[in-house]
PDB file of N, CA and C in Angstrom:
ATOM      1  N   UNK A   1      -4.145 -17.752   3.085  1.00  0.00           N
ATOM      2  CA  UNK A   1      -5.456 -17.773   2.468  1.00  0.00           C
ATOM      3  C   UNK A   1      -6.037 -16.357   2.457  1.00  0.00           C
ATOM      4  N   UNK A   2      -6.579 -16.108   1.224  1.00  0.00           N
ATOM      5  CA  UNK A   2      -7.048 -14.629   0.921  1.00  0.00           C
ATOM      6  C   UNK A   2      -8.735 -14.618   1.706  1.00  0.00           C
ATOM      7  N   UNK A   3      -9.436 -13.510   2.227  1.00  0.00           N
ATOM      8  CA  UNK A   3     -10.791 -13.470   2.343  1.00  0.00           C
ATOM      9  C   UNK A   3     -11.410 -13.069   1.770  1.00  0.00           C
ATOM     10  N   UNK A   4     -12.000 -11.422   1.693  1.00  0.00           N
ATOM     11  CA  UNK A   4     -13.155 -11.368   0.679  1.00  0.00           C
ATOM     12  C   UNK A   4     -12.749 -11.272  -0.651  1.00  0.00           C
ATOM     13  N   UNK A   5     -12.878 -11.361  -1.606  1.00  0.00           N
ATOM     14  CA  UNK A   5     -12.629 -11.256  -3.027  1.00  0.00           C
ATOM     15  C   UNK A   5     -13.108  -9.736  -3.690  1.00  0.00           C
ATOM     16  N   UNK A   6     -12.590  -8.739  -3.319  1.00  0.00           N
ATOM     17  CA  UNK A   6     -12.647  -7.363  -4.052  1.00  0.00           C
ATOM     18  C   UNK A   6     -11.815  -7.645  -5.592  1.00  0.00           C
ATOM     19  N   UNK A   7     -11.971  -8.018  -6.039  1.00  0.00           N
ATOM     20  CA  UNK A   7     -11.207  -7.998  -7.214  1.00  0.00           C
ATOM     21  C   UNK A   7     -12.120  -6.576  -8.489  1.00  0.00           C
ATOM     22  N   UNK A   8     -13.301  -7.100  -8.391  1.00  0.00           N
ATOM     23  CA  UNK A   8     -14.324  -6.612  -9.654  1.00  0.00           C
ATOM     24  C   UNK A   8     -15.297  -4.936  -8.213  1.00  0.00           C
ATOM     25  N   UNK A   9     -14.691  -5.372  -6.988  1.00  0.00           N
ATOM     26  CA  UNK A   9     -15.253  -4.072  -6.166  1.00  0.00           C
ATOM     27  C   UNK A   9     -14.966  -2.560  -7.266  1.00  0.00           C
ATOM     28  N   UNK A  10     -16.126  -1.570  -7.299  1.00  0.00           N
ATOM     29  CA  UNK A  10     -15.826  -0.414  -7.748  1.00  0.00           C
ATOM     30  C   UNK A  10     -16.404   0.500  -6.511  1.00  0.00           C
ATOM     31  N   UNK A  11     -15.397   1.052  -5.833  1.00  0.00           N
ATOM     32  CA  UNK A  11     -16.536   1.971  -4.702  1.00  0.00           C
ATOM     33  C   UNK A  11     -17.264   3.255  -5.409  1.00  0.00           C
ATOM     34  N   UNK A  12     -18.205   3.720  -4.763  1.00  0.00           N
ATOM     35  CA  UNK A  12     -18.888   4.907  -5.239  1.00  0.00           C
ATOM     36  C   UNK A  12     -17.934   6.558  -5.464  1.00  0.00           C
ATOM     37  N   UNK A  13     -17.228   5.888  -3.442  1.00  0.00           N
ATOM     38  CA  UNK A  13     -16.366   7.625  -3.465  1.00  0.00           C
ATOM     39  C   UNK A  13     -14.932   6.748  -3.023  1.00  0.00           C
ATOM     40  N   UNK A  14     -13.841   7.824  -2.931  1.00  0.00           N
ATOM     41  CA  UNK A  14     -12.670   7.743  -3.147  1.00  0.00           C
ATOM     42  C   UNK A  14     -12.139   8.025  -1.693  1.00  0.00           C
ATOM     43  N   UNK A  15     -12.872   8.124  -0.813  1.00  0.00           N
ATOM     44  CA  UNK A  15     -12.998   7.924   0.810  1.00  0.00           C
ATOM     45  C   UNK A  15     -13.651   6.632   1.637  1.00  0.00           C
ATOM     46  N   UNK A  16     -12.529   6.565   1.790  1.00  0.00           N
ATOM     47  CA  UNK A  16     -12.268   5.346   2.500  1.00  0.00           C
ATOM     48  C   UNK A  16     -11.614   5.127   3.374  1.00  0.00           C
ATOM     49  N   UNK A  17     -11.961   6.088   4.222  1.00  0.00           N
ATOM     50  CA  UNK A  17     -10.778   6.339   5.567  1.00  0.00           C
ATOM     51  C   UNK A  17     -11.302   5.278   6.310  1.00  0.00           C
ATOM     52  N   UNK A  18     -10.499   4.397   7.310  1.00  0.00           N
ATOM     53  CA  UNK A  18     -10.590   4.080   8.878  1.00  0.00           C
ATOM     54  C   UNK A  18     -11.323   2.451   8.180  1.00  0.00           C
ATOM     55  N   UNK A  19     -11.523   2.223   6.996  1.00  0.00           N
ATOM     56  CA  UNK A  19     -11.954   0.987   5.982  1.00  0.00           C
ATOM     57  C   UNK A  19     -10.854  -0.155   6.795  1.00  0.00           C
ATOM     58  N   UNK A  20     -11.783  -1.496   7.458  1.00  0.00           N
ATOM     59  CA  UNK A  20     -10.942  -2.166   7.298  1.00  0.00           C
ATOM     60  C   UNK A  20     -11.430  -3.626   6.315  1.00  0.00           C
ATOM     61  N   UNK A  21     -10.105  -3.700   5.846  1.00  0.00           N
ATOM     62  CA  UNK A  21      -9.962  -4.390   4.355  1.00  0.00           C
ATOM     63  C   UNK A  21      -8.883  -5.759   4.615  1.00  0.00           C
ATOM     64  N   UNK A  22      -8.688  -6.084   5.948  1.00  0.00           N
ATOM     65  CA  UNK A  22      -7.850  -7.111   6.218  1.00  0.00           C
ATOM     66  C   UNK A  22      -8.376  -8.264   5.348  1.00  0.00           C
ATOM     67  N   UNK A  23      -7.346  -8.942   4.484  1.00  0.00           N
ATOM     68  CA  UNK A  23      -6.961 -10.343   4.235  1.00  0.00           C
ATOM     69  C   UNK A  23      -7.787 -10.040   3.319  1.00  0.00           C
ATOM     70  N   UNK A  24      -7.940  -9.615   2.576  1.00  0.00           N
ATOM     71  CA  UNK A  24      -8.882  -8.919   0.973  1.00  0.00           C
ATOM     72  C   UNK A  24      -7.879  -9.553  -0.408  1.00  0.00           C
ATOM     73  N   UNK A  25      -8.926 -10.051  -1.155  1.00  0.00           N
ATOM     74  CA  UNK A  25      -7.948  -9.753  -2.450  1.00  0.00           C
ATOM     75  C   UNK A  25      -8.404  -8.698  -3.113  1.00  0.00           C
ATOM     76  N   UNK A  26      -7.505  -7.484  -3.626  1.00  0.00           N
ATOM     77  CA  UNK A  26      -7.614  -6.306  -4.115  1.00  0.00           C
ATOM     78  C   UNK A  26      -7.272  -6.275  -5.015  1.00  0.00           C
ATOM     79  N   UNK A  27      -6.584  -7.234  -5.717  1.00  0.00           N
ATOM     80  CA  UNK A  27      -5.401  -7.738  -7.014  1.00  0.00           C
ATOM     81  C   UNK A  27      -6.040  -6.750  -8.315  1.00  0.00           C
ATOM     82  N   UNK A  28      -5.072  -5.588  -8.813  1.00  0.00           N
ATOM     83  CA  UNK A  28      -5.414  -5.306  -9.818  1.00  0.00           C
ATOM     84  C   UNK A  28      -6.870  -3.749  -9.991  1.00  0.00           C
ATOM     85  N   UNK A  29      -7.184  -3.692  -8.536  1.00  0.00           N
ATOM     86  CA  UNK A  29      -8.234  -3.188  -8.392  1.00  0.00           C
ATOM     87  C   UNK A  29      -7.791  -1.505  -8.506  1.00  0.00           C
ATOM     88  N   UNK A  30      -8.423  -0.205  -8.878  1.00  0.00           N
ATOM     89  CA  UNK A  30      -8.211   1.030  -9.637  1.00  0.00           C
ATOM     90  C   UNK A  30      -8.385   1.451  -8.320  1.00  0.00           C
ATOM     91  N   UNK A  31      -7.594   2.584  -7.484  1.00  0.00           N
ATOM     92  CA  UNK A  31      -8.314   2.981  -6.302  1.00  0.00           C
ATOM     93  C   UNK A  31      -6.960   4.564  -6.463  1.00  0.00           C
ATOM     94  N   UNK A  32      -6.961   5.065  -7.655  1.00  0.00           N
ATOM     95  CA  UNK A  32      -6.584   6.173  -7.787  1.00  0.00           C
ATOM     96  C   UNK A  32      -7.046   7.234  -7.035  1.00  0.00           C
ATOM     97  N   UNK A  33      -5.941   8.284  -6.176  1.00  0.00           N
ATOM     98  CA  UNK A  33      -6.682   9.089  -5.346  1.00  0.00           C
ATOM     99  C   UNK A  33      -7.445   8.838  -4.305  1.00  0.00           C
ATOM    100  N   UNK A  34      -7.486   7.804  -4.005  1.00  0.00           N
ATOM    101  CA  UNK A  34      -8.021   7.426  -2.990  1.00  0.00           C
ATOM    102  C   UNK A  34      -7.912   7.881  -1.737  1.00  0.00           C
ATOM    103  N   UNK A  35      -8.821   8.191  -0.529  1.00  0.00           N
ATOM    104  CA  UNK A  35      -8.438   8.538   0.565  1.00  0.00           C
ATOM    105  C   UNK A  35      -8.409   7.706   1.485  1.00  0.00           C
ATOM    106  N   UNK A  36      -7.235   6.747   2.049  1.00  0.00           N
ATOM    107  CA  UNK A  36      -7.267   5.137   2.788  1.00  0.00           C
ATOM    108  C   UNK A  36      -6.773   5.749   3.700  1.00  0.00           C
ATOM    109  N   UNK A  37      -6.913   6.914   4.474  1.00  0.00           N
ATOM    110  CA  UNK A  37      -5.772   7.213   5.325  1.00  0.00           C
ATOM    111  C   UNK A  37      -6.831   6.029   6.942  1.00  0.00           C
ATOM    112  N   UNK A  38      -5.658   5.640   7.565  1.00  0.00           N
ATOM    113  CA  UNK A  38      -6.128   4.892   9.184  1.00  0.00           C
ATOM    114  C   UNK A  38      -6.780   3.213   8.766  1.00  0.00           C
ATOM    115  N   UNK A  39      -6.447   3.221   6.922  1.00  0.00           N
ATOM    116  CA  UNK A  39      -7.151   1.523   7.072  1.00  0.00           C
ATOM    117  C   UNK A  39      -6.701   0.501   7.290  1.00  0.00           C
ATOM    118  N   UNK A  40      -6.981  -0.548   7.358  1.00  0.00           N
ATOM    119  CA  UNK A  40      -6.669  -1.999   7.894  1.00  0.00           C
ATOM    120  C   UNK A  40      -6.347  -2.750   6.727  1.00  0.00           C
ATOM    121  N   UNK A  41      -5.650  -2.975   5.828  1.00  0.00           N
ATOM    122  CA  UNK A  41      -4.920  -3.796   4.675  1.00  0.00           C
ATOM    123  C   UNK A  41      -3.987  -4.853   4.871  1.00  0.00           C
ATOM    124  N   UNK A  42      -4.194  -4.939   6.198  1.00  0.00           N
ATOM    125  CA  UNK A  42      -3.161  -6.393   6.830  1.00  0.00           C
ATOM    126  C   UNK A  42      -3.548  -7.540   5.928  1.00  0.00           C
ATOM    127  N   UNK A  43      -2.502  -8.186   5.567  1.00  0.00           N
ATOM    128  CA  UNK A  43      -2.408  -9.481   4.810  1.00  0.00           C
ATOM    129  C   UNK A  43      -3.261  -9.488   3.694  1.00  0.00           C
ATOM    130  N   UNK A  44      -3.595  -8.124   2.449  1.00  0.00           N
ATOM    131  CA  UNK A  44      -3.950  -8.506   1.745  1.00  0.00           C
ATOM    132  C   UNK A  44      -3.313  -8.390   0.472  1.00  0.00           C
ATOM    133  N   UNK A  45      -3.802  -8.888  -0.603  1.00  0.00           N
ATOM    134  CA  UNK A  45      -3.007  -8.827  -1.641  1.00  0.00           C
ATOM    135  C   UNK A  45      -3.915  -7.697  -3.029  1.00  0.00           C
ATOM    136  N   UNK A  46      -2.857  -6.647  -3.015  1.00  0.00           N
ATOM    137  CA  UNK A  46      -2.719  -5.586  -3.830  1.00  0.00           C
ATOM    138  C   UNK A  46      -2.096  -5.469  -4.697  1.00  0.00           C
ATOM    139  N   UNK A  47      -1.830  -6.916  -5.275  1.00  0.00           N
ATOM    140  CA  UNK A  47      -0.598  -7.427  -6.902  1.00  0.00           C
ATOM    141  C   UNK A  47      -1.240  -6.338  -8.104  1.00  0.00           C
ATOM    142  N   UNK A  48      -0.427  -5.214  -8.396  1.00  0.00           N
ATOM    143  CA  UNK A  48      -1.177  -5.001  -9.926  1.00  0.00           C
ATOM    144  C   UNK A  48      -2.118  -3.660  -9.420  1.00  0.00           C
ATOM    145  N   UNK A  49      -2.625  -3.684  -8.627  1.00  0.00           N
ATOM    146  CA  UNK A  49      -3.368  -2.505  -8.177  1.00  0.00           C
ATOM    147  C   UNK A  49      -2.707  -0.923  -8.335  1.00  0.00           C
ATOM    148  N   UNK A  50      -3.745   0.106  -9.028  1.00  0.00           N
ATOM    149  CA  UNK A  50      -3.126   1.186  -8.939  1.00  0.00           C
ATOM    150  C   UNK A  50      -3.651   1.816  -8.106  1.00  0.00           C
ATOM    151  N   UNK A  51      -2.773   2.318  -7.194  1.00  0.00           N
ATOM    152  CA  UNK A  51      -3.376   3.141  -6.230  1.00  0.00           C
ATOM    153  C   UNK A  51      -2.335   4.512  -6.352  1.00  0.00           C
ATOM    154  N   UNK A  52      -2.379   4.782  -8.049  1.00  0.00           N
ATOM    155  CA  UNK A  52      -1.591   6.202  -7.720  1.00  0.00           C
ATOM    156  C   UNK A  52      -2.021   7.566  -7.133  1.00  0.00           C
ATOM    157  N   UNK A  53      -0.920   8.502  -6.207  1.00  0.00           N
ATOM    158  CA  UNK A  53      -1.778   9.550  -5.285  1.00  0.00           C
ATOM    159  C   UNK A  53      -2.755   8.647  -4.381  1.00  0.00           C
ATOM    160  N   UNK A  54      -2.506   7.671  -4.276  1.00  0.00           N
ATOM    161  CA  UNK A  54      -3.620   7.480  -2.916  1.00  0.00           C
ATOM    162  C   UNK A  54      -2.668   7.657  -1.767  1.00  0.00           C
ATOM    163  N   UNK A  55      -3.468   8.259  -0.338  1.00  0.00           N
ATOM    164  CA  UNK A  55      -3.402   8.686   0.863  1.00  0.00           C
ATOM    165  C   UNK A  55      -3.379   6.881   1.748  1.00  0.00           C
ATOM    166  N   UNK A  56      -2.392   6.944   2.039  1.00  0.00           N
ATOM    167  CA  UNK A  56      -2.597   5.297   3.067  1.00  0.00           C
ATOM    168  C   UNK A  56      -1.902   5.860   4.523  1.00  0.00           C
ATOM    169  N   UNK A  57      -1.556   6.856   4.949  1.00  0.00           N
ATOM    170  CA  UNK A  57      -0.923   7.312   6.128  1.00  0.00           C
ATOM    171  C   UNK A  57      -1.466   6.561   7.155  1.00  0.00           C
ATOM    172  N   UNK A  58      -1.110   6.311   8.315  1.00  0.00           N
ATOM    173  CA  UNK A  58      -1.336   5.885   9.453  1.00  0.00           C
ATOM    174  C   UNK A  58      -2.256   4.623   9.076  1.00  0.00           C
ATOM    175  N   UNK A  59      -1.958   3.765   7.810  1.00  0.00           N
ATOM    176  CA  UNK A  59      -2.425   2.635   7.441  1.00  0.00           C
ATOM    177  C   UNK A  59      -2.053   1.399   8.214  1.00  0.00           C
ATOM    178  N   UNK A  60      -2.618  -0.076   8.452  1.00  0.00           N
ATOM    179  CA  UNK A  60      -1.919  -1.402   8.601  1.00  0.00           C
ATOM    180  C   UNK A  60      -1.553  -1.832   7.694  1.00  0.00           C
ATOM    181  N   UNK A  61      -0.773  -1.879   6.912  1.00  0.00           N
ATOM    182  CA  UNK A  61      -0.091  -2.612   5.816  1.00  0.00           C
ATOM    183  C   UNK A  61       0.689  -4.202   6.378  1.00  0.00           C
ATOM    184  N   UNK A  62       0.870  -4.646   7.637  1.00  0.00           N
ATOM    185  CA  UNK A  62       1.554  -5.430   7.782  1.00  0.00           C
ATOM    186  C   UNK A  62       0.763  -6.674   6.751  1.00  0.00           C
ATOM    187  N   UNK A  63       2.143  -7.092   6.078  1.00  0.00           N
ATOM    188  CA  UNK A  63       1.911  -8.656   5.804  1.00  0.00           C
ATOM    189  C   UNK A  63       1.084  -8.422   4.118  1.00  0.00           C
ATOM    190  N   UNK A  64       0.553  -7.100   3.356  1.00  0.00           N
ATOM    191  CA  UNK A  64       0.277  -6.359   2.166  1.00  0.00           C
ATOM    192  C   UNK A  64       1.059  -6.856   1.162  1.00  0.00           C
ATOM    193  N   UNK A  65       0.262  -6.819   0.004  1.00  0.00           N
ATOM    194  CA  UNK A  65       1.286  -7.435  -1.149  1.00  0.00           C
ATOM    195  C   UNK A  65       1.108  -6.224  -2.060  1.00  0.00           C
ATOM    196  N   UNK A  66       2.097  -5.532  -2.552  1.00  0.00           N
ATOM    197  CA  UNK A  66       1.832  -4.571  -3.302  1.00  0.00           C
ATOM    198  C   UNK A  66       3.023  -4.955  -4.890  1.00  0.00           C
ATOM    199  N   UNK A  67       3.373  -5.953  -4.349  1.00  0.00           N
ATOM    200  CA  UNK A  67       4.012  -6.457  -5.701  1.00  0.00           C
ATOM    201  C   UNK A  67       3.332  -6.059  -7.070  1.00  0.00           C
ATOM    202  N   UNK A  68       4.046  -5.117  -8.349  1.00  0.00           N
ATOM    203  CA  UNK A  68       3.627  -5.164  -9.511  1.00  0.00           C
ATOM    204  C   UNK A  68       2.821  -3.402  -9.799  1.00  0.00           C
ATOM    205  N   UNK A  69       2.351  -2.959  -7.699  1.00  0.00           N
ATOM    206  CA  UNK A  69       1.367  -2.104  -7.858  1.00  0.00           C
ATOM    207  C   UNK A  69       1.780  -0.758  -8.495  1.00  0.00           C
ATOM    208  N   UNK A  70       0.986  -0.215  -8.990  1.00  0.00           N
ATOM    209  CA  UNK A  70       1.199   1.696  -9.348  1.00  0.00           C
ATOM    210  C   UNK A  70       0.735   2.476  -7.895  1.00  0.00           C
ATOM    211  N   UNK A  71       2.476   2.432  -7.321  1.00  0.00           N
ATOM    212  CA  UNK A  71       1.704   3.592  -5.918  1.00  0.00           C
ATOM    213  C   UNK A  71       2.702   4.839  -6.494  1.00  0.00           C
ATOM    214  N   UNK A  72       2.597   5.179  -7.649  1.00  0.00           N
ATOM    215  CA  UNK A  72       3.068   6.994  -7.717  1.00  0.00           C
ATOM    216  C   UNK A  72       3.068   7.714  -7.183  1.00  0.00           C
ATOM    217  N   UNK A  73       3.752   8.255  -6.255  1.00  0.00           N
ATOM    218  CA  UNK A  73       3.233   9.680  -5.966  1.00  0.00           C
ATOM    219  C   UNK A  73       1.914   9.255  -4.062  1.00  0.00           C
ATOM    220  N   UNK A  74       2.162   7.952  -3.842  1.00  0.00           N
ATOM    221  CA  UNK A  74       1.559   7.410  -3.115  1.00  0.00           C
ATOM    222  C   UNK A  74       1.887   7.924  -1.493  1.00  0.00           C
ATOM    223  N   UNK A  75       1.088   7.963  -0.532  1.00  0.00           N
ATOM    224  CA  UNK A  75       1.571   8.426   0.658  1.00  0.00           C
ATOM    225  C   UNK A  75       1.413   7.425   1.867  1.00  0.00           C
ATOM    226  N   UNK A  76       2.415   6.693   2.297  1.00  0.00           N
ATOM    227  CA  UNK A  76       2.513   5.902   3.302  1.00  0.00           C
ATOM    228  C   UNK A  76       3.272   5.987   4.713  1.00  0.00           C
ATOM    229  N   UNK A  77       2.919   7.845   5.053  1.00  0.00           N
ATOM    230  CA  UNK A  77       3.761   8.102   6.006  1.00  0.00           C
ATOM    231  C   UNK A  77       3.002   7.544   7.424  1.00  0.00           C
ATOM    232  N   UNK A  78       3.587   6.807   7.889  1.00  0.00           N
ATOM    233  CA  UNK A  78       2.969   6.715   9.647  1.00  0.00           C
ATOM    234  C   UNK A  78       2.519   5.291   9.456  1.00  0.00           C
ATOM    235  N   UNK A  79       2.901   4.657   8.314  1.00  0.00           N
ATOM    236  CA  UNK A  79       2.343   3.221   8.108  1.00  0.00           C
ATOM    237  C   UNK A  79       3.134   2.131   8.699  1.00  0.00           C
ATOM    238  N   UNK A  80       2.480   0.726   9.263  1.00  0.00           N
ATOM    239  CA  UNK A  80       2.804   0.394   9.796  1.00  0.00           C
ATOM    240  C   UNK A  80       3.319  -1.397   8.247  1.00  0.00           C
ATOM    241  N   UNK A  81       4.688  -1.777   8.426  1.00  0.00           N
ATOM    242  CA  UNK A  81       5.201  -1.682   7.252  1.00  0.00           C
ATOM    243  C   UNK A  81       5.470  -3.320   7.442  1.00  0.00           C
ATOM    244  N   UNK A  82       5.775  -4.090   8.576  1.00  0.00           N
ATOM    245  CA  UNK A  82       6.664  -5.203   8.394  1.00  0.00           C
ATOM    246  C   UNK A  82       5.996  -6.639   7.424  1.00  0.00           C
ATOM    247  N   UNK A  83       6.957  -6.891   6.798  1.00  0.00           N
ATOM    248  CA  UNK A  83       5.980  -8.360   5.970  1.00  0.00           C
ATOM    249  C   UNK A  83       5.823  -7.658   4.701  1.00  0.00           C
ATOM    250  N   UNK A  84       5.448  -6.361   4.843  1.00  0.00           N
ATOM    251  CA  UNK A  84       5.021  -5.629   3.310  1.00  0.00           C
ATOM    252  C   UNK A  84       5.665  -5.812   1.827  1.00  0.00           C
ATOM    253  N   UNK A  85       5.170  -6.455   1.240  1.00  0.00           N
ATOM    254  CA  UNK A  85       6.479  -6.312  -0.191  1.00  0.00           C
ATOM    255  C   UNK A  85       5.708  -5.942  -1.051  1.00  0.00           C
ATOM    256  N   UNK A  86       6.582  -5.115  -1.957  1.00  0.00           N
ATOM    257  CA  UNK A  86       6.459  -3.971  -2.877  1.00  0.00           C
ATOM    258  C   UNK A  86       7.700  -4.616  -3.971  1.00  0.00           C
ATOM    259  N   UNK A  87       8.146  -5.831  -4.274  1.00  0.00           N
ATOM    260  CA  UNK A  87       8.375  -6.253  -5.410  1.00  0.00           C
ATOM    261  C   UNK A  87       7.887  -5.803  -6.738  1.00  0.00           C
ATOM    262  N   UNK A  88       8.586  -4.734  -7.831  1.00  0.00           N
ATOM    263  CA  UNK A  88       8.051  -4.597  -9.233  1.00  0.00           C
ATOM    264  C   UNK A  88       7.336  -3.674  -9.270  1.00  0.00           C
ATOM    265  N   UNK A  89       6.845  -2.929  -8.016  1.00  0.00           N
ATOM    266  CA  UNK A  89       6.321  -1.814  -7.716  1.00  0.00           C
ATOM    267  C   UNK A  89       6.531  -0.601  -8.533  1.00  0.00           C
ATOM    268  N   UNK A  90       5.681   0.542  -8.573  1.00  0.00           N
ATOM    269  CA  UNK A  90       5.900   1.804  -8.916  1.00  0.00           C
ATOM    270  C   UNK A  90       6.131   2.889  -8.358  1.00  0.00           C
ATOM    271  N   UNK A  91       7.123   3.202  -7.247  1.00  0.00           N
ATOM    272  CA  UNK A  91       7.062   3.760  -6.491  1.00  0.00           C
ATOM    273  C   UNK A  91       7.764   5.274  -6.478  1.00  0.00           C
ATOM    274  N   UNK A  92       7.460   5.806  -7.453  1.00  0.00           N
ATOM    275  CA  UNK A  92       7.947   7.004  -8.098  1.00  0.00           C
ATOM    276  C   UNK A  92       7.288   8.200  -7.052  1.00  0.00           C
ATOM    277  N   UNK A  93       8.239   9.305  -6.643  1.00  0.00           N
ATOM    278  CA  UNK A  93       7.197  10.133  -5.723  1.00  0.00           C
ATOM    279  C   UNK A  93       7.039   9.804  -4.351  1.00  0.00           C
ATOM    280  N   UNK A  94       6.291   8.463  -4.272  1.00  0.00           N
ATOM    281  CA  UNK A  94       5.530   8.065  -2.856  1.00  0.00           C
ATOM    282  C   UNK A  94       6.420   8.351  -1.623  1.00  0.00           C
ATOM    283  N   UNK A  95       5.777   8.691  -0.762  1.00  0.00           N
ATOM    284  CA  UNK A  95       6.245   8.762   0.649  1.00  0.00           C
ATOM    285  C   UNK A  95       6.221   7.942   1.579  1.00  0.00           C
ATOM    286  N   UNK A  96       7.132   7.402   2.425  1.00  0.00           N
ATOM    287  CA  UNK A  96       7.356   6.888   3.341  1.00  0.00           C
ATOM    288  C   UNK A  96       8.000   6.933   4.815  1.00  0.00           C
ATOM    289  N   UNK A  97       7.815   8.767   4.893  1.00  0.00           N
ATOM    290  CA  UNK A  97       8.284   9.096   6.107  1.00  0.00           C
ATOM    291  C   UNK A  97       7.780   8.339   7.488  1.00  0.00           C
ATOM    292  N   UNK A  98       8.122   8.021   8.699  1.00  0.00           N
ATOM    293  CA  UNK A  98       7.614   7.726   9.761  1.00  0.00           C
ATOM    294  C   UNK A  98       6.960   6.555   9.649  1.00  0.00           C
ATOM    295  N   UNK A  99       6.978   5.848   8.806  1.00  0.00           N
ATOM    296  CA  UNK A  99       6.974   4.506   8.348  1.00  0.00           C
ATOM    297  C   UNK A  99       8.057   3.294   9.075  1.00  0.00           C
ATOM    298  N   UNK A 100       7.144   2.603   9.835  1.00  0.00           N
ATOM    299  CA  UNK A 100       7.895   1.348  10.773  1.00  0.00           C
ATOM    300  C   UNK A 100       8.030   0.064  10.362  1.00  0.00           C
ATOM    301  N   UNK A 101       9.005  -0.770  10.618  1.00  0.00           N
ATOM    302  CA  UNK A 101       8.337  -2.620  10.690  1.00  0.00           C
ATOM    303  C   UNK A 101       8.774  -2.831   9.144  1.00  0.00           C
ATOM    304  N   UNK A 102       9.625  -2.028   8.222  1.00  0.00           N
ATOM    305  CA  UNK A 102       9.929  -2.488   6.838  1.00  0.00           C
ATOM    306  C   UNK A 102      11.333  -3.221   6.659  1.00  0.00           C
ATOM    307  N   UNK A 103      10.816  -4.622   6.189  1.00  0.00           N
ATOM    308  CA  UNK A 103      12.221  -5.764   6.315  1.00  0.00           C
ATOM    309  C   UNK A 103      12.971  -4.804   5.233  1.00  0.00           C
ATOM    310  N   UNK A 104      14.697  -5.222   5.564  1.00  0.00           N
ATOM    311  CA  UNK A 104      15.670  -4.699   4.614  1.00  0.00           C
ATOM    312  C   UNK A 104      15.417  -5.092   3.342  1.00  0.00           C
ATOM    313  N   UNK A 105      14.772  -6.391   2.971  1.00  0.00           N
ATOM    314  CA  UNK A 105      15.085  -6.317   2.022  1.00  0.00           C
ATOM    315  C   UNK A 105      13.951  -5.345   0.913  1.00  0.00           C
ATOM    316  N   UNK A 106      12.893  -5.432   1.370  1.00  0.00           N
ATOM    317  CA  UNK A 106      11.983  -4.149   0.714  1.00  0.00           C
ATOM    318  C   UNK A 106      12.433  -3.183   0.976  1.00  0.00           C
ATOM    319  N   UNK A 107      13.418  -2.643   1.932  1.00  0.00           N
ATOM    320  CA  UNK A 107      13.815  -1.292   1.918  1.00  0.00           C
ATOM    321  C   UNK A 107      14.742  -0.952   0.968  1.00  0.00           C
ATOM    322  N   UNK A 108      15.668  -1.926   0.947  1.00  0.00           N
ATOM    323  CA  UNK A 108      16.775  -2.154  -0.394  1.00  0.00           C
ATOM    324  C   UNK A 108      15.999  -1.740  -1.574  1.00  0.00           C
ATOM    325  N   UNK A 109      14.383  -2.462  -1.985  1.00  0.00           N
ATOM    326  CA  UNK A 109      14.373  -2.322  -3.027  1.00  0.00           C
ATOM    327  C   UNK A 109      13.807  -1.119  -3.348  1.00  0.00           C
ATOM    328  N   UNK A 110      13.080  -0.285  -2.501  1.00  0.00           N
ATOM    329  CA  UNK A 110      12.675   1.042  -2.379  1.00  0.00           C
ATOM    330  C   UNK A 110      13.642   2.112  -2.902  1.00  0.00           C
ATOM    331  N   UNK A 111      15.011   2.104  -1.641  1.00  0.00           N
ATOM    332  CA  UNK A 111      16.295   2.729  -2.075  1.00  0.00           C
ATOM    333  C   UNK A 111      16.406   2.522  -3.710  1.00  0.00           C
ATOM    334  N   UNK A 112      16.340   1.675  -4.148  1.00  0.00           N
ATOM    335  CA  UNK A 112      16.565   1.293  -5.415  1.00  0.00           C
ATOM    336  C   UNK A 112      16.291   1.696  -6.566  1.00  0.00           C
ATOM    337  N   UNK A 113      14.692   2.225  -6.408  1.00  0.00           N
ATOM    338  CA  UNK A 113      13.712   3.074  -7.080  1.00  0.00           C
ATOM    339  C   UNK A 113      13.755   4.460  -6.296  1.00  0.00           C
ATOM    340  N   UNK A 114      14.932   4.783  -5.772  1.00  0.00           N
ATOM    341  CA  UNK A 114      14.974   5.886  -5.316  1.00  0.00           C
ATOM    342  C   UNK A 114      14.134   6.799  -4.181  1.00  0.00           C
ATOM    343  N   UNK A 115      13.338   5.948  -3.187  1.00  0.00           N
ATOM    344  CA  UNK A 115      12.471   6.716  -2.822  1.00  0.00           C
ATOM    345  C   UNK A 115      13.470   6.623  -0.751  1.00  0.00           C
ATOM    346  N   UNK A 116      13.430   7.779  -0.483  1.00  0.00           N
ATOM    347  CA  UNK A 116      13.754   8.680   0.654  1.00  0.00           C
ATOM    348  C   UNK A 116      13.257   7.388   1.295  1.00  0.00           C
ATOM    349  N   UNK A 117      13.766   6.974   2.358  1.00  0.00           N
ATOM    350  CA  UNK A 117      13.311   5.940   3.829  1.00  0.00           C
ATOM    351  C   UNK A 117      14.174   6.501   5.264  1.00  0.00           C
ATOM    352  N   UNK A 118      14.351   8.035   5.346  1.00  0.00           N
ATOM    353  CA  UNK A 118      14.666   8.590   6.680  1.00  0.00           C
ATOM    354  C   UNK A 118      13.614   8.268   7.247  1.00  0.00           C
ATOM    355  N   UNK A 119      14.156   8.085   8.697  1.00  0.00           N
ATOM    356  CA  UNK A 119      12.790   7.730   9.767  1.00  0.00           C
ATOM    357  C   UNK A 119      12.694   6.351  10.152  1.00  0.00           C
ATOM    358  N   UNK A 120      12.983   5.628   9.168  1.00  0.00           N
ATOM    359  CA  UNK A 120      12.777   4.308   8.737  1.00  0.00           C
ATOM    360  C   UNK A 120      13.213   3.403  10.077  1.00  0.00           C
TER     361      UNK A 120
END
């Protein structure tokens, strides 16, 4: 079950550090450039969302749906990863150094789209 409904959310600024956003629906929501570095995104769903160039380092991603999303160029080093799927994703660029907790089979599909998972 999803909690708050961000769907139609527009924030003011593009800082949004230490934000926690657990169990959110985000589906689809523009958060280009964004600065998410230290937030709480556990169990929510980010289907469709572009978050290209956004900063998510030392993020909770466990249990995140990023299926469908635009993370270009996206930075998810130090993130904490397991449950996470990135099905259909855009993951051109993005980083995932020092990144923990990511099931094989999202890592497979990462490798796939070519993106570096040393550390992993």
């Amino acid at each position: 079950m999803i909690g708050l409904d961000l769907r139609t959310w527009s924030p003011v600024t593009k800082d949004l550090r230490r934000l926690s956003l657990k169990n959110c629906d985000l589906r689809h929501i523009a958060l280009e450039g964004a600065d998410m570095r230290g937030c709480n995104l556990s169990l929510s769903n980010l289907s469709g969302a572009c978050l290209a160039g956004a900063d998510l380092s030392g993020s909770d991603l466990e249990g995140a749906d990023f299926t469908n999303a635009d993370l270009t160029g996206a930075n998810f080093s130090g993130t904490a990863l397991s449950a996470t799927r990135f099905d259909g994703a855009s993951v051109a660029e993005a980083r995932f150094d020092g990144g923990w907790g990511l099931v094989e089979r999202e890592a497979s599909y990462l490798r796939s789209q070519g993106v570096n998972l040393e550390g992993q």
